[in-house]
C-alpha atoms as a PDB file:
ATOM      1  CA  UNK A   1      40.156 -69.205 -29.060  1.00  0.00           C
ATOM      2  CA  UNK A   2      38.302 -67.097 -31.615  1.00  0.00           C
ATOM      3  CA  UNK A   3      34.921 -68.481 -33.376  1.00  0.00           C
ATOM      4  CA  UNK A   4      34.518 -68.048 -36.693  1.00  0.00           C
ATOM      5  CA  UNK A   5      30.778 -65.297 -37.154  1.00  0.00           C
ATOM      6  CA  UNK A   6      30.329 -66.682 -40.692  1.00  0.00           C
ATOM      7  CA  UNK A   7      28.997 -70.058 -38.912  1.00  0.00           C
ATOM      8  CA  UNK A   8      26.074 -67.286 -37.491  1.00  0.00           C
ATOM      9  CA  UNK A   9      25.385 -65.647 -40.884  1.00  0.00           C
ATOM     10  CA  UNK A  10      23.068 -62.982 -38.694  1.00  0.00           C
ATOM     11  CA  UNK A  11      25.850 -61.811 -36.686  1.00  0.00           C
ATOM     12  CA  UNK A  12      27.830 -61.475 -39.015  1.00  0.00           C
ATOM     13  CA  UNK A  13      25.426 -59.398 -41.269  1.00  0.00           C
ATOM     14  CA  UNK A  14      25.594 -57.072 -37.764  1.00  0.00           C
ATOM     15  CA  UNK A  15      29.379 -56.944 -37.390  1.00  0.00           C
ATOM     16  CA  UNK A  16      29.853 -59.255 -34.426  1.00  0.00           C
ATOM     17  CA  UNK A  17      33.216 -59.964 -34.241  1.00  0.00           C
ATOM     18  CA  UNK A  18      34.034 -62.814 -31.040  1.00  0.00           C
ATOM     19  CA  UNK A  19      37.613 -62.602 -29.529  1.00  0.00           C
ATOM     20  CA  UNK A  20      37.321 -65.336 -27.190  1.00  0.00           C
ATOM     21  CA  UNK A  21      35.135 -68.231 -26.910  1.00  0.00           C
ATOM     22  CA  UNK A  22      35.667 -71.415 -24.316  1.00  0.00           C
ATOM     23  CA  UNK A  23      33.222 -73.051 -21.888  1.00  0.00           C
ATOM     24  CA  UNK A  24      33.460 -70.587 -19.839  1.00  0.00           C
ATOM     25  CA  UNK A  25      32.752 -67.129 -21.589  1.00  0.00           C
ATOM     26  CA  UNK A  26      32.712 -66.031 -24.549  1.00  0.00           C
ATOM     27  CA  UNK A  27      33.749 -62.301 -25.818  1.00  0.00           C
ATOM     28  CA  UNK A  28      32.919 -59.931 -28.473  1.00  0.00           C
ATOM     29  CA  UNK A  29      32.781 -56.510 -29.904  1.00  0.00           C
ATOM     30  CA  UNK A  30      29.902 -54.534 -32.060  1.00  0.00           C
ATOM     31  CA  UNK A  31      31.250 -51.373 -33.671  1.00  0.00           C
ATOM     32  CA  UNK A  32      28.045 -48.982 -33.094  1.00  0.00           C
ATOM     33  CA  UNK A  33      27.507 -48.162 -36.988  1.00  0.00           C
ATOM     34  CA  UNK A  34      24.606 -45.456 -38.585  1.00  0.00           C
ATOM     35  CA  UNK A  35      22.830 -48.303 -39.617  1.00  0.00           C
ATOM     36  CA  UNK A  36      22.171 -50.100 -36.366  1.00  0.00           C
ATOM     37  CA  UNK A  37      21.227 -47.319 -34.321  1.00  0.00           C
ATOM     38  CA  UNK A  38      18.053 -45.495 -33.495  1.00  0.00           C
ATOM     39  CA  UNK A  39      17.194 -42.022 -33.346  1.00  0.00           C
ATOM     40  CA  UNK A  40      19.992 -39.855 -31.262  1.00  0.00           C
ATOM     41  CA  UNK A  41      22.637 -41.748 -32.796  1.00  0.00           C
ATOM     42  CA  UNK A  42      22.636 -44.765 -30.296  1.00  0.00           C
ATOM     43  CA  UNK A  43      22.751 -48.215 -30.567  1.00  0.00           C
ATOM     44  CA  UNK A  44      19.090 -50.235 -30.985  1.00  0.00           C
ATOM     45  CA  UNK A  45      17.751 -52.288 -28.532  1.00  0.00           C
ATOM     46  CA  UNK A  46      17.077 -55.283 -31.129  1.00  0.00           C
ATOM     47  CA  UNK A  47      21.459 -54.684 -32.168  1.00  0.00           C
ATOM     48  CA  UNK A  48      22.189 -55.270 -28.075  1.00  0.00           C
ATOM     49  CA  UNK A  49      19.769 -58.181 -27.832  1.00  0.00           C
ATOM     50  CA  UNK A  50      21.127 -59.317 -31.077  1.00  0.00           C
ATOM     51  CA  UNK A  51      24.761 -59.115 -29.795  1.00  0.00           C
ATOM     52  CA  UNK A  52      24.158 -60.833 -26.512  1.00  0.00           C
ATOM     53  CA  UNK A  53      22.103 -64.008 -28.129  1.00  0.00           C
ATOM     54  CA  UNK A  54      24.991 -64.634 -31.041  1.00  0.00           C
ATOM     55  CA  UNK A  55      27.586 -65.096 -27.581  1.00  0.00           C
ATOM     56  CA  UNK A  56      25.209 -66.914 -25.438  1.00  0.00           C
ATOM     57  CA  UNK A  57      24.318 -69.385 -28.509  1.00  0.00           C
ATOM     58  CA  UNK A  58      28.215 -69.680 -29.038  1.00  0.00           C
ATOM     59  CA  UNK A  59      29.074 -70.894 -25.436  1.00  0.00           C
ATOM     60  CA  UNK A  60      25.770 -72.749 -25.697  1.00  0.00           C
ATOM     61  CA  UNK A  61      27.225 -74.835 -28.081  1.00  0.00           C
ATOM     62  CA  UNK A  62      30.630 -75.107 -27.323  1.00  0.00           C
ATOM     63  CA  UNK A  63      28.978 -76.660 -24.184  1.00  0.00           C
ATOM     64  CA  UNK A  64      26.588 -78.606 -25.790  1.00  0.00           C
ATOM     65  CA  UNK A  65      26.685 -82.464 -24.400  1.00  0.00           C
ATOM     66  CA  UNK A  66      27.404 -85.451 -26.328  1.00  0.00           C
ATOM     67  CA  UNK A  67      25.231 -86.212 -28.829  1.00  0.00           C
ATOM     68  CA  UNK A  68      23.764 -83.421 -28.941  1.00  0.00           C
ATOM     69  CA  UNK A  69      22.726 -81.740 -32.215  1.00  0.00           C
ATOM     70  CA  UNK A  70      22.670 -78.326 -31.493  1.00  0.00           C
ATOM     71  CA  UNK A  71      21.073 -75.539 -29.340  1.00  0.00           C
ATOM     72  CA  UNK A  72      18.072 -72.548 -29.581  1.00  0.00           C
ATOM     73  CA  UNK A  73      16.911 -69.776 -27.962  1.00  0.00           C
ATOM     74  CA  UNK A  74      13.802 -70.579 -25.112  1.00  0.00           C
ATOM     75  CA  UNK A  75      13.971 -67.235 -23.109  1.00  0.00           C
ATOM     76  CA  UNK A  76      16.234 -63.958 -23.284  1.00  0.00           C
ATOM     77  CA  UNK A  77      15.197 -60.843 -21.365  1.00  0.00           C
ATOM     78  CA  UNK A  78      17.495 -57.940 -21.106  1.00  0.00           C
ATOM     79  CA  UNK A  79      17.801 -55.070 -19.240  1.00  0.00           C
ATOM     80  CA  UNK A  80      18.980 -51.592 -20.814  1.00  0.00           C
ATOM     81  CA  UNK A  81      21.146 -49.261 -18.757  1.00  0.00           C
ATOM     82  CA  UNK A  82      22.425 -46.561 -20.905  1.00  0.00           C
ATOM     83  CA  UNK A  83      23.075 -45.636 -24.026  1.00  0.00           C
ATOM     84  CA  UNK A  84      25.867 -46.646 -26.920  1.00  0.00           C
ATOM     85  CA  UNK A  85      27.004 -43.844 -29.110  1.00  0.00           C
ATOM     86  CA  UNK A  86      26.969 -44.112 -33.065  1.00  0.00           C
ATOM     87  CA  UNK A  87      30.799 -44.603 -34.366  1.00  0.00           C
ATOM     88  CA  UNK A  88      31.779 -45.961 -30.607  1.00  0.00           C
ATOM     89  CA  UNK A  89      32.480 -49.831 -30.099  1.00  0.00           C
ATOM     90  CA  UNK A  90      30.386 -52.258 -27.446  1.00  0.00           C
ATOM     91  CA  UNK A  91      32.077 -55.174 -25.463  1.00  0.00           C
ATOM     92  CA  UNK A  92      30.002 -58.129 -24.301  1.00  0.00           C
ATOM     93  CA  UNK A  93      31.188 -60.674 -22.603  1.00  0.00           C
ATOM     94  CA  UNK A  94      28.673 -63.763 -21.887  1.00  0.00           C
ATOM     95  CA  UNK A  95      29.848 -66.546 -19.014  1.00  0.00           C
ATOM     96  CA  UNK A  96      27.617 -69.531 -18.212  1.00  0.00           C
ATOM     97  CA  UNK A  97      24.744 -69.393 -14.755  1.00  0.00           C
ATOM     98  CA  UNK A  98      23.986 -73.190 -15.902  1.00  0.00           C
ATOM     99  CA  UNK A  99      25.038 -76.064 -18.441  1.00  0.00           C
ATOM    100  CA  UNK A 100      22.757 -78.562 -18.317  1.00  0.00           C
ATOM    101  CA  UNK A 101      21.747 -81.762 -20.214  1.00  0.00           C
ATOM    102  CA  UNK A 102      18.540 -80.170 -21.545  1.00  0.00           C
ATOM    103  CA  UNK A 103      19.354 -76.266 -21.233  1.00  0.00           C
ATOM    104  CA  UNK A 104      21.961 -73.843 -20.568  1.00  0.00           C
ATOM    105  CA  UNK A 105      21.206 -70.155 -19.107  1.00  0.00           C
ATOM    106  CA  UNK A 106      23.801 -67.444 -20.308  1.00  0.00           C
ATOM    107  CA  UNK A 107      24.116 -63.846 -19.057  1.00  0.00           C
ATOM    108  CA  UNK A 108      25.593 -61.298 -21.047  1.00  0.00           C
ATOM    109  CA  UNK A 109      27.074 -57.933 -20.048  1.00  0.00           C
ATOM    110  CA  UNK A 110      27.776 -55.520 -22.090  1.00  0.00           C
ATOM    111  CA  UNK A 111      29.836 -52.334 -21.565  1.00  0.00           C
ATOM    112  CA  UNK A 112      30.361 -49.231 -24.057  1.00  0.00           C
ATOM    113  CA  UNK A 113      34.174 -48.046 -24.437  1.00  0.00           C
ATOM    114  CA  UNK A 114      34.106 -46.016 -21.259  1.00  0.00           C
ATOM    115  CA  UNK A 115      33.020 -49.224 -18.804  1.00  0.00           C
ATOM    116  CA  UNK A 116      29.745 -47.964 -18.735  1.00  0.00           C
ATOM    117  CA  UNK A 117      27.176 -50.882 -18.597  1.00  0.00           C
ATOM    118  CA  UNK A 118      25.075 -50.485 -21.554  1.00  0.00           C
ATOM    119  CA  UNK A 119      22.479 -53.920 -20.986  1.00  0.00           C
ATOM    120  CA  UNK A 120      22.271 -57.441 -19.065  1.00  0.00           C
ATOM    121  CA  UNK A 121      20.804 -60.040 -21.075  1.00  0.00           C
ATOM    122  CA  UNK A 122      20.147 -63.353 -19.475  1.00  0.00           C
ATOM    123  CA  UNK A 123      19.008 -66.249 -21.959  1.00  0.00           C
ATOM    124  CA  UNK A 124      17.919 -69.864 -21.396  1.00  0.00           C
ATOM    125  CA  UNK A 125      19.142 -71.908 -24.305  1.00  0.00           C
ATOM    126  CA  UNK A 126      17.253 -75.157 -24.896  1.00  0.00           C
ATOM    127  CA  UNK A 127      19.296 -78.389 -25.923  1.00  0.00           C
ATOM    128  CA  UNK A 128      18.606 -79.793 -29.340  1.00  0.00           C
ATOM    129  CA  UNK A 129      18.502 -83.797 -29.352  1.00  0.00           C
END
């Protein structure tokens, strides 16, 4: 299933398009545009951070228990490991480490178009109540 970016009006803003989101990992894509790089022509570290917390807040949510009112951010750190190139597209794809009933921890990888690994971004999501 797909999830509709105009329910995160930020990541939309940036371009994130998700593919694929379930309870088990959620996918997207970030075309690597002028405007969201840095100089060199590559992609900015906030853009990658960006990327990976829009898919770890969507499978957040989709695992979000009952009764639950929604989900934020606690923790994210993320480590860089090369660069994206301007006018080149970035794949992340975030699976779950833990659901809880308070908080959920998400990592993120995210690859340029060549399989290269560009970051790893692991976030603890806190459970809204």
């Amino acid at each position: 299933m797909s999830f509709d970016t105009s329910l995160i009006p930020f990541a939309k803003t940036l371009g994130v398009e998700i593919i694929e989101a379930s309870l088990d990992r959620v996918v997207g894509k970030l075309l690597v545009r002028p405007e969201l790089c840095t100089t060199g022509g590559t992609l900015h570290g906030g853009a990658v951070m960006s990327l990976a917390d829009s898919l770890g807040a969507v499978g957040a949510f989709l695992s979000l228990p009952e009764g639950a009112r929604g989900t934020t951010t606690l923790e994210s750190k993320t480590n860089f490991l090369s660069a994206a190139k301007m006018n080149t597209t970035v794949t992340a794809e975030a699976t779950p480490v833990h659901s809880g009933k308070r908080t959920g921890v998400w990592q993120t990888k995210i690859t340029s178009e060549d399989g290269k690994a560009v970051a790893l971004v692991i976030q603890t999501q806190m459970v809204l109540t």
